[in-house]
PDB file of N, CA and C in Angstrom:
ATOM      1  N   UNK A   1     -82.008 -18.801 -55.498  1.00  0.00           N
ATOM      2  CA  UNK A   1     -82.160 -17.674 -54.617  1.00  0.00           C
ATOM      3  C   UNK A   1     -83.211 -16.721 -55.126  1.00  0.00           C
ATOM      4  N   UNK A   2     -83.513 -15.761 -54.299  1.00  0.00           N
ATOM      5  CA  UNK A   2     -84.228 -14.772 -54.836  1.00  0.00           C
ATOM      6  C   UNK A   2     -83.744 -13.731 -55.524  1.00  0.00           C
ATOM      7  N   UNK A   3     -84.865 -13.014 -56.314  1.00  0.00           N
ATOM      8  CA  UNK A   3     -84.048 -12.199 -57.325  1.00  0.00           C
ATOM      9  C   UNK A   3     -84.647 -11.060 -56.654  1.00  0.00           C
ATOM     10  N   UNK A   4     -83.872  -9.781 -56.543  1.00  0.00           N
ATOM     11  CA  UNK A   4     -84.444  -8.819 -56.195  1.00  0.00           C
ATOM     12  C   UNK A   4     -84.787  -8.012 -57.465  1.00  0.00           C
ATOM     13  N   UNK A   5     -85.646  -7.323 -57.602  1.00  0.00           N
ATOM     14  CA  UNK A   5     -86.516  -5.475 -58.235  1.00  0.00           C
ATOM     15  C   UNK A   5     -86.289  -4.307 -57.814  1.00  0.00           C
ATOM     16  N   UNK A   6     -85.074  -3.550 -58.193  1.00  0.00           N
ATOM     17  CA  UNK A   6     -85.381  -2.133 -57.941  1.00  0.00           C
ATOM     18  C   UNK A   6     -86.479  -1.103 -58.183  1.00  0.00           C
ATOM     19  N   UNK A   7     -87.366  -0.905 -57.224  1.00  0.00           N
ATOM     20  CA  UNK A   7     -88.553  -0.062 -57.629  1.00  0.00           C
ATOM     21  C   UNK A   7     -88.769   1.188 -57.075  1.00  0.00           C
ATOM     22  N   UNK A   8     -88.444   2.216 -58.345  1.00  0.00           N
ATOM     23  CA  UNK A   8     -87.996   3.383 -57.754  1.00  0.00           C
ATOM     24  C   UNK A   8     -89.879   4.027 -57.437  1.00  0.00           C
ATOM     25  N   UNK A   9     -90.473   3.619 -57.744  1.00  0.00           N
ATOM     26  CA  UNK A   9     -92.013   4.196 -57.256  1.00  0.00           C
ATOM     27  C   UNK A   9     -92.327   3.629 -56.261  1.00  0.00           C
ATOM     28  N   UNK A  10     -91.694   2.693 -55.746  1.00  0.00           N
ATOM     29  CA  UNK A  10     -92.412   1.695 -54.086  1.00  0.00           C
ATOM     30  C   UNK A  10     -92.026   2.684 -52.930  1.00  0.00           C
ATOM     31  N   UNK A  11     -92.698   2.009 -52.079  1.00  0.00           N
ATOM     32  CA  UNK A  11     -92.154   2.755 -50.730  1.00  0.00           C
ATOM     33  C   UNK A  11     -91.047   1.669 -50.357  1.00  0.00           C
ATOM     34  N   UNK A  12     -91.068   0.714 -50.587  1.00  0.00           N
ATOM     35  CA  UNK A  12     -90.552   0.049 -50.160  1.00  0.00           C
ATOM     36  C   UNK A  12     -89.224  -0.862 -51.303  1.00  0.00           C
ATOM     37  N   UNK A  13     -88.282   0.032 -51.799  1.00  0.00           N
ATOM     38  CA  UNK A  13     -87.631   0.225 -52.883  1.00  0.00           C
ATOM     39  C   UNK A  13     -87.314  -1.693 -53.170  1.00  0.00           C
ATOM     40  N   UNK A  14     -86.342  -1.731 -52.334  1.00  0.00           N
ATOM     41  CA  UNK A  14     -86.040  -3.304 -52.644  1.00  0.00           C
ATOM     42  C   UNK A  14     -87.356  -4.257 -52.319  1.00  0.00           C
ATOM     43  N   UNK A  15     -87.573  -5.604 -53.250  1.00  0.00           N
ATOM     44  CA  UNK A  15     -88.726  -6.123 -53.274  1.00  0.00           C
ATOM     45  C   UNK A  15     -88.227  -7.200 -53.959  1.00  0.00           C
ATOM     46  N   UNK A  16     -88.798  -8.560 -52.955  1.00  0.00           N
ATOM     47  CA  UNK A  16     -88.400  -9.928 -53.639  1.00  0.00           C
ATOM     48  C   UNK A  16     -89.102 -10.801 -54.537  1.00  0.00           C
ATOM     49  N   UNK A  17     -90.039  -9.673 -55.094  1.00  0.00           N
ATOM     50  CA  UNK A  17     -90.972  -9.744 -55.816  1.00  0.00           C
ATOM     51  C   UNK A  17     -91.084  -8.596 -57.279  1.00  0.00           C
ATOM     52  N   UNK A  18     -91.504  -8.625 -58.915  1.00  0.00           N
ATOM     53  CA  UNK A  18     -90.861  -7.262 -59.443  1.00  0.00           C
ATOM     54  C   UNK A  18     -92.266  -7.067 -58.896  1.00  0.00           C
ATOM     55  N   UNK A  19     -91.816  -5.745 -59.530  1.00  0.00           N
ATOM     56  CA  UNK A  19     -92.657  -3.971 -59.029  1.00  0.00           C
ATOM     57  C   UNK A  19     -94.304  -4.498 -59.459  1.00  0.00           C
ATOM     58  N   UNK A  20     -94.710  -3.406 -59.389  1.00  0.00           N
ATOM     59  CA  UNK A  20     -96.189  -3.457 -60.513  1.00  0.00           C
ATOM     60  C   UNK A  20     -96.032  -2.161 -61.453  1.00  0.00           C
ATOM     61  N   UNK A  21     -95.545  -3.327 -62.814  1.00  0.00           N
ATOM     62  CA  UNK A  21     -95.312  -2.509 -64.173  1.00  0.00           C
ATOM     63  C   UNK A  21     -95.927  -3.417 -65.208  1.00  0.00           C
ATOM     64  N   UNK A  22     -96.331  -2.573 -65.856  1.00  0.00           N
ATOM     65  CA  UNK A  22     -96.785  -3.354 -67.065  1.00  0.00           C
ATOM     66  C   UNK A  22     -95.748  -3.786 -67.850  1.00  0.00           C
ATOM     67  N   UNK A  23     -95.680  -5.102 -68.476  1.00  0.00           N
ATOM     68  CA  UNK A  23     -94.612  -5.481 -69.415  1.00  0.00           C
ATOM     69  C   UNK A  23     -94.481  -4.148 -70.534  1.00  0.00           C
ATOM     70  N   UNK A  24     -93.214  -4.234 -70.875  1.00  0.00           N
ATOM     71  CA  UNK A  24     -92.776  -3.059 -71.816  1.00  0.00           C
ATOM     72  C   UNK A  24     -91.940  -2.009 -70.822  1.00  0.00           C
ATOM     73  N   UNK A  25     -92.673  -1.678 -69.825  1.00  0.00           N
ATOM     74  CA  UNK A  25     -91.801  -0.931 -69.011  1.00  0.00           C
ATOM     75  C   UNK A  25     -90.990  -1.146 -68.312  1.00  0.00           C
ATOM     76  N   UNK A  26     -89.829  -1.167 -68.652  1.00  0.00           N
ATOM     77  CA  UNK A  26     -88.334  -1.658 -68.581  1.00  0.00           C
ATOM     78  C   UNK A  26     -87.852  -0.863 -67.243  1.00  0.00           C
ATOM     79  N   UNK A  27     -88.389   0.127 -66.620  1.00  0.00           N
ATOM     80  CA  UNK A  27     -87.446   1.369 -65.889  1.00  0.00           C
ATOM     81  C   UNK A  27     -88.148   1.734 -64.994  1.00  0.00           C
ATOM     82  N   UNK A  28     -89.733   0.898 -65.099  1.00  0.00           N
ATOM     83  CA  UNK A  28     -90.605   1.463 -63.816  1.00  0.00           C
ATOM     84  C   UNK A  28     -91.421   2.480 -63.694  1.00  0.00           C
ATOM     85  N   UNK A  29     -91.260   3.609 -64.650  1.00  0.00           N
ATOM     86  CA  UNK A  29     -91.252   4.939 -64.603  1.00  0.00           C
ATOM     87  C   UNK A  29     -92.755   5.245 -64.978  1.00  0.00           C
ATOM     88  N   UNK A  30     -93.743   4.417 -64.878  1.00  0.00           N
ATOM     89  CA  UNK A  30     -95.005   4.327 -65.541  1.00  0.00           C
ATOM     90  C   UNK A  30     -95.506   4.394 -66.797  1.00  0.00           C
ATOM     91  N   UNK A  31     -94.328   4.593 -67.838  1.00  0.00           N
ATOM     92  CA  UNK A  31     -94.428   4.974 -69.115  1.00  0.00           C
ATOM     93  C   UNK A  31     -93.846   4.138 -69.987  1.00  0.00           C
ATOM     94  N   UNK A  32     -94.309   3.979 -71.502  1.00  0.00           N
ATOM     95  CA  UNK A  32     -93.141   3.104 -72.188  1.00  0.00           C
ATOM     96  C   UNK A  32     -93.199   3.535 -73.413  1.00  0.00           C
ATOM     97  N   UNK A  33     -91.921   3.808 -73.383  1.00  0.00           N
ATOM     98  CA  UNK A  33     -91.340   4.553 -74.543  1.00  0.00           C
ATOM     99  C   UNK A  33     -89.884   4.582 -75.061  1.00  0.00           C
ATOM    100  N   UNK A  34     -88.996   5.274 -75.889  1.00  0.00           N
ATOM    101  CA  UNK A  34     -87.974   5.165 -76.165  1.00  0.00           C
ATOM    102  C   UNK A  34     -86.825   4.663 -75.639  1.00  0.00           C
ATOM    103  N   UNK A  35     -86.885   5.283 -74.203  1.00  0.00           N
ATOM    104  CA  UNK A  35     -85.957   4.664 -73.280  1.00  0.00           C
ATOM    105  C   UNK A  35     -86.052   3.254 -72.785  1.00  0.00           C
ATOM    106  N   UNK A  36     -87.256   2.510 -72.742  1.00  0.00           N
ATOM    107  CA  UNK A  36     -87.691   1.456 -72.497  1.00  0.00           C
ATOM    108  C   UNK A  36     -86.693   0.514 -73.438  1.00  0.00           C
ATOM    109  N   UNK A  37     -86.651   0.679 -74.895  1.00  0.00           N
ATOM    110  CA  UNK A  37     -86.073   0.775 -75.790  1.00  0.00           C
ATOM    111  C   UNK A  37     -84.629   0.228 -75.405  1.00  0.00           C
ATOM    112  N   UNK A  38     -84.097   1.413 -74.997  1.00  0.00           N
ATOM    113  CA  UNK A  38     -83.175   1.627 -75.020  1.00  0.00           C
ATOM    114  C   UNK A  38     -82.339   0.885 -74.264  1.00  0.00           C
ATOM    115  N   UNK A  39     -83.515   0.537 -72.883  1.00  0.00           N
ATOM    116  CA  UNK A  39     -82.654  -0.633 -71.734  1.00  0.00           C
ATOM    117  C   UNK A  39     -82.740  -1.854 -72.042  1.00  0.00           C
ATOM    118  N   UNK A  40     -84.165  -2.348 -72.883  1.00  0.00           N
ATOM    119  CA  UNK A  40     -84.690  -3.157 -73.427  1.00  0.00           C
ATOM    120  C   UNK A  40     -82.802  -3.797 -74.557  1.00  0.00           C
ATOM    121  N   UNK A  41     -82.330  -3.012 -75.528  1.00  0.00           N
ATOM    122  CA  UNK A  41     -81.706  -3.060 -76.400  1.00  0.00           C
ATOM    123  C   UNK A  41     -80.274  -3.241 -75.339  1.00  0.00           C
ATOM    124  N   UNK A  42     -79.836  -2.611 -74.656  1.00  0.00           N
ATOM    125  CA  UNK A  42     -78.753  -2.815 -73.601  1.00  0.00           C
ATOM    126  C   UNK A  42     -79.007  -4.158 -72.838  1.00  0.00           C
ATOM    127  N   UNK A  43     -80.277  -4.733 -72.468  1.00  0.00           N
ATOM    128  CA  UNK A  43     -80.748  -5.538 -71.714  1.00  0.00           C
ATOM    129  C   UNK A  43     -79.666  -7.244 -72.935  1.00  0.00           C
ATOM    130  N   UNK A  44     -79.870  -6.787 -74.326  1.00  0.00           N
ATOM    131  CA  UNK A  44     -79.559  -7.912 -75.275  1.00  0.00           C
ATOM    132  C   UNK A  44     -78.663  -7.986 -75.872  1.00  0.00           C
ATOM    133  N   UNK A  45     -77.931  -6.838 -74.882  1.00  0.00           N
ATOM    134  CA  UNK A  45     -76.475  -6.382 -75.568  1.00  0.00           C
ATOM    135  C   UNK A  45     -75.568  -7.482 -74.498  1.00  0.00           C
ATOM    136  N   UNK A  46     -75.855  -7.370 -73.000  1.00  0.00           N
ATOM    137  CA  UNK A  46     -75.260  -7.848 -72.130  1.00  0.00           C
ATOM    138  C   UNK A  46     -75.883  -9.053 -71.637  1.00  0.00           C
ATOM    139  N   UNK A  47     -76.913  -9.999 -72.570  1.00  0.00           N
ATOM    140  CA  UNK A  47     -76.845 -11.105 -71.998  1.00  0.00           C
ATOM    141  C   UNK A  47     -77.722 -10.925 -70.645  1.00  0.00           C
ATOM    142  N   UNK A  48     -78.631 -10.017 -70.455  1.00  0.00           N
ATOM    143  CA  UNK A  48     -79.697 -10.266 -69.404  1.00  0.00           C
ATOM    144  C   UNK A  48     -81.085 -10.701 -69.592  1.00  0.00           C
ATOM    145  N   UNK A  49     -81.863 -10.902 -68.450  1.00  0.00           N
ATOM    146  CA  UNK A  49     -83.449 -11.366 -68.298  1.00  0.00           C
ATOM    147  C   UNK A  49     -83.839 -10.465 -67.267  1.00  0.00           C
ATOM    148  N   UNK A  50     -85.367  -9.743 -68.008  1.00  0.00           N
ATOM    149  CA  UNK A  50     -85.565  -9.385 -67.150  1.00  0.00           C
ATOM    150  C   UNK A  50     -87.122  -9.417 -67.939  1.00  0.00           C
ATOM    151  N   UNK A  51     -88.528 -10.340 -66.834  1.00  0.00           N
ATOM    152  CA  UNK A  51     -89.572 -10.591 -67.275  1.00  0.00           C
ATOM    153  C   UNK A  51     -90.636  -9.449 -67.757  1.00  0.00           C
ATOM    154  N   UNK A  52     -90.587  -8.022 -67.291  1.00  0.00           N
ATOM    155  CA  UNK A  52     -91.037  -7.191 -67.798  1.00  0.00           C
ATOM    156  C   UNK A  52     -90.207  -6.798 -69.585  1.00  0.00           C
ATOM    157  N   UNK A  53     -89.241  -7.299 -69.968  1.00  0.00           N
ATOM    158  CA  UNK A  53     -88.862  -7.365 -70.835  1.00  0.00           C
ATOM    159  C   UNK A  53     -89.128  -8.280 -72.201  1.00  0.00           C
ATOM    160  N   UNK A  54     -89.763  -9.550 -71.252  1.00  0.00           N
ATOM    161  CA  UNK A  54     -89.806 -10.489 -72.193  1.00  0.00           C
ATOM    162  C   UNK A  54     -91.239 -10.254 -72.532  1.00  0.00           C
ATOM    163  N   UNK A  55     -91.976  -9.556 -73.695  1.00  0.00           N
ATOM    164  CA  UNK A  55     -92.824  -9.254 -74.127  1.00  0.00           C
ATOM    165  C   UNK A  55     -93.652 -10.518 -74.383  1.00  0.00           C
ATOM    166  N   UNK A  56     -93.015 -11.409 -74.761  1.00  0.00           N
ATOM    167  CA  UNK A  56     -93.719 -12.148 -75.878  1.00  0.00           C
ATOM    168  C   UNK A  56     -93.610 -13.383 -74.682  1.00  0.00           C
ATOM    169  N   UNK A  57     -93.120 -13.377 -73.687  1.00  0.00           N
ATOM    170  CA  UNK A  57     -92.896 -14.425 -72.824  1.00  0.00           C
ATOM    171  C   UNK A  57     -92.518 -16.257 -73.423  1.00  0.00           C
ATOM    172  N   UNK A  58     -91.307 -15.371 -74.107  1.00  0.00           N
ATOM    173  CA  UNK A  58     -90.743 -16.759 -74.366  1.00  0.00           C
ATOM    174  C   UNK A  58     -89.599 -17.369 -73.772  1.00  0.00           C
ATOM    175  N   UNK A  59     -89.352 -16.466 -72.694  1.00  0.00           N
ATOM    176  CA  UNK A  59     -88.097 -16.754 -71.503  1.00  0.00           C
ATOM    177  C   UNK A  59     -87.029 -16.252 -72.118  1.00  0.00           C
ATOM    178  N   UNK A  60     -87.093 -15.289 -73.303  1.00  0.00           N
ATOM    179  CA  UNK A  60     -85.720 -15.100 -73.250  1.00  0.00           C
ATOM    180  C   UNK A  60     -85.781 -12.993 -74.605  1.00  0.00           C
ATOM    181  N   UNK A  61     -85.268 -12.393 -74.337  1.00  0.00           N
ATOM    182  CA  UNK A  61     -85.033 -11.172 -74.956  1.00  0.00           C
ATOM    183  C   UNK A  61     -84.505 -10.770 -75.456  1.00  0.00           C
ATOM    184  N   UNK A  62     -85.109 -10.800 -76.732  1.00  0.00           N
ATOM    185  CA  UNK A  62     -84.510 -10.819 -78.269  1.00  0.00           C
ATOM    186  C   UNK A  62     -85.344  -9.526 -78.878  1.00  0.00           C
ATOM    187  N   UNK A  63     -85.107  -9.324 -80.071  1.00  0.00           N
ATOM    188  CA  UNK A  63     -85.342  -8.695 -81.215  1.00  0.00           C
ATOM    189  C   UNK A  63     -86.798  -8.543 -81.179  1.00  0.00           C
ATOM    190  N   UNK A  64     -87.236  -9.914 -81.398  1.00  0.00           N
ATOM    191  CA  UNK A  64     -88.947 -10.315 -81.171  1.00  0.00           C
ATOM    192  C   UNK A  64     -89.587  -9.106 -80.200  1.00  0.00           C
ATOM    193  N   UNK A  65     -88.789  -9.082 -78.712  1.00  0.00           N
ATOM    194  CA  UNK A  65     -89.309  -8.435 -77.522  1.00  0.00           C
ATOM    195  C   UNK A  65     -89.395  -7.257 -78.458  1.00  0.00           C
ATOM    196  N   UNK A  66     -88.532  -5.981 -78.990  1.00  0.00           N
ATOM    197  CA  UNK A  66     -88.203  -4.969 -79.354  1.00  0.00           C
ATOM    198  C   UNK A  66     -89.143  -5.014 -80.090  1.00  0.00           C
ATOM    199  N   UNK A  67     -89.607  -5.748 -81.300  1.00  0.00           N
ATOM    200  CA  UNK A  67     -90.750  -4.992 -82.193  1.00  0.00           C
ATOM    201  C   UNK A  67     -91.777  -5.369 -81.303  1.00  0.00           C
ATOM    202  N   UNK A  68     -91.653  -6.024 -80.638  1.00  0.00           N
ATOM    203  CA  UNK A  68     -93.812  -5.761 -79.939  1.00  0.00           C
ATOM    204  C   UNK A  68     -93.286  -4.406 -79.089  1.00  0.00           C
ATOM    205  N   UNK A  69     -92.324  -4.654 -78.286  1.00  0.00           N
ATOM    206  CA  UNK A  69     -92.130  -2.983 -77.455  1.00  0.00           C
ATOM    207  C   UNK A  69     -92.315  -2.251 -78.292  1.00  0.00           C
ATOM    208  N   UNK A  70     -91.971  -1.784 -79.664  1.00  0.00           N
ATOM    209  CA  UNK A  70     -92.627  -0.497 -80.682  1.00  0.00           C
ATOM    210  C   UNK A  70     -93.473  -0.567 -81.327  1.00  0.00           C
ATOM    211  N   UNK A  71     -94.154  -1.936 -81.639  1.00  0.00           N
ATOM    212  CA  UNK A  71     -95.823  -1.403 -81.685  1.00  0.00           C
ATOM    213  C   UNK A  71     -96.357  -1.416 -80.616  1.00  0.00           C
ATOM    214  N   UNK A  72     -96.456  -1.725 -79.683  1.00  0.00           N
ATOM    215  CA  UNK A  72     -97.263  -1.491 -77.973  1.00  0.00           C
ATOM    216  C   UNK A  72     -96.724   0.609 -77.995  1.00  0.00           C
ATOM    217  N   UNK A  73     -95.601   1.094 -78.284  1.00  0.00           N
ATOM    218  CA  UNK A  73     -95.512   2.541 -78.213  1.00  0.00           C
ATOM    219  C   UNK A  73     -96.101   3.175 -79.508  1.00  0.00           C
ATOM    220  N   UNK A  74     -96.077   2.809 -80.971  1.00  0.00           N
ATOM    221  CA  UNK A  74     -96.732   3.313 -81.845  1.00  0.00           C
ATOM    222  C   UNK A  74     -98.322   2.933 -82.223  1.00  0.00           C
ATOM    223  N   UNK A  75     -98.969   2.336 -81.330  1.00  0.00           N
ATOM    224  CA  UNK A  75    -100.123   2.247 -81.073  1.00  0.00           C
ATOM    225  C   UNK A  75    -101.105   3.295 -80.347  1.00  0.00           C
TER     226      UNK A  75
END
């Protein structure tokens, strides 16, 4: 089936397609930073996928994802 994208910047919120975000940005919000983090880290707590997450695009979001997400923010 299709997967839907909540995209709180679209006009067109639901989309069967994701948003336009740059990987790292977990939340849409145009920015990536702590909180990114933070969903990023919840994202591997509960066993989810989500491809703006998978940094390193190895199909799956781990630890790995988290340190490129904080050097991509301490850069």
């Amino acid at each position: 089936g299709e997967v839907y994208t909540y995209c709180p910047n679209e006009a067109e919120s639901w989309m069967s397609s994701e948003c336009d975000s740059s990987p790292g940005d977990i939340n849409y919000d145009g920015i990536i930073n702590i909180l990114d983090i933070v969903l990023m880290v919840n994202m591997i707590l509960d066993d989810e996928y989500d491809s703006l997450a998978d940094i390193n695009e190895d199909d799956t979001v781990d630890i790995l994802d988290i340190v490129n997400l904080v050097n991509i923010i301490i850069q």
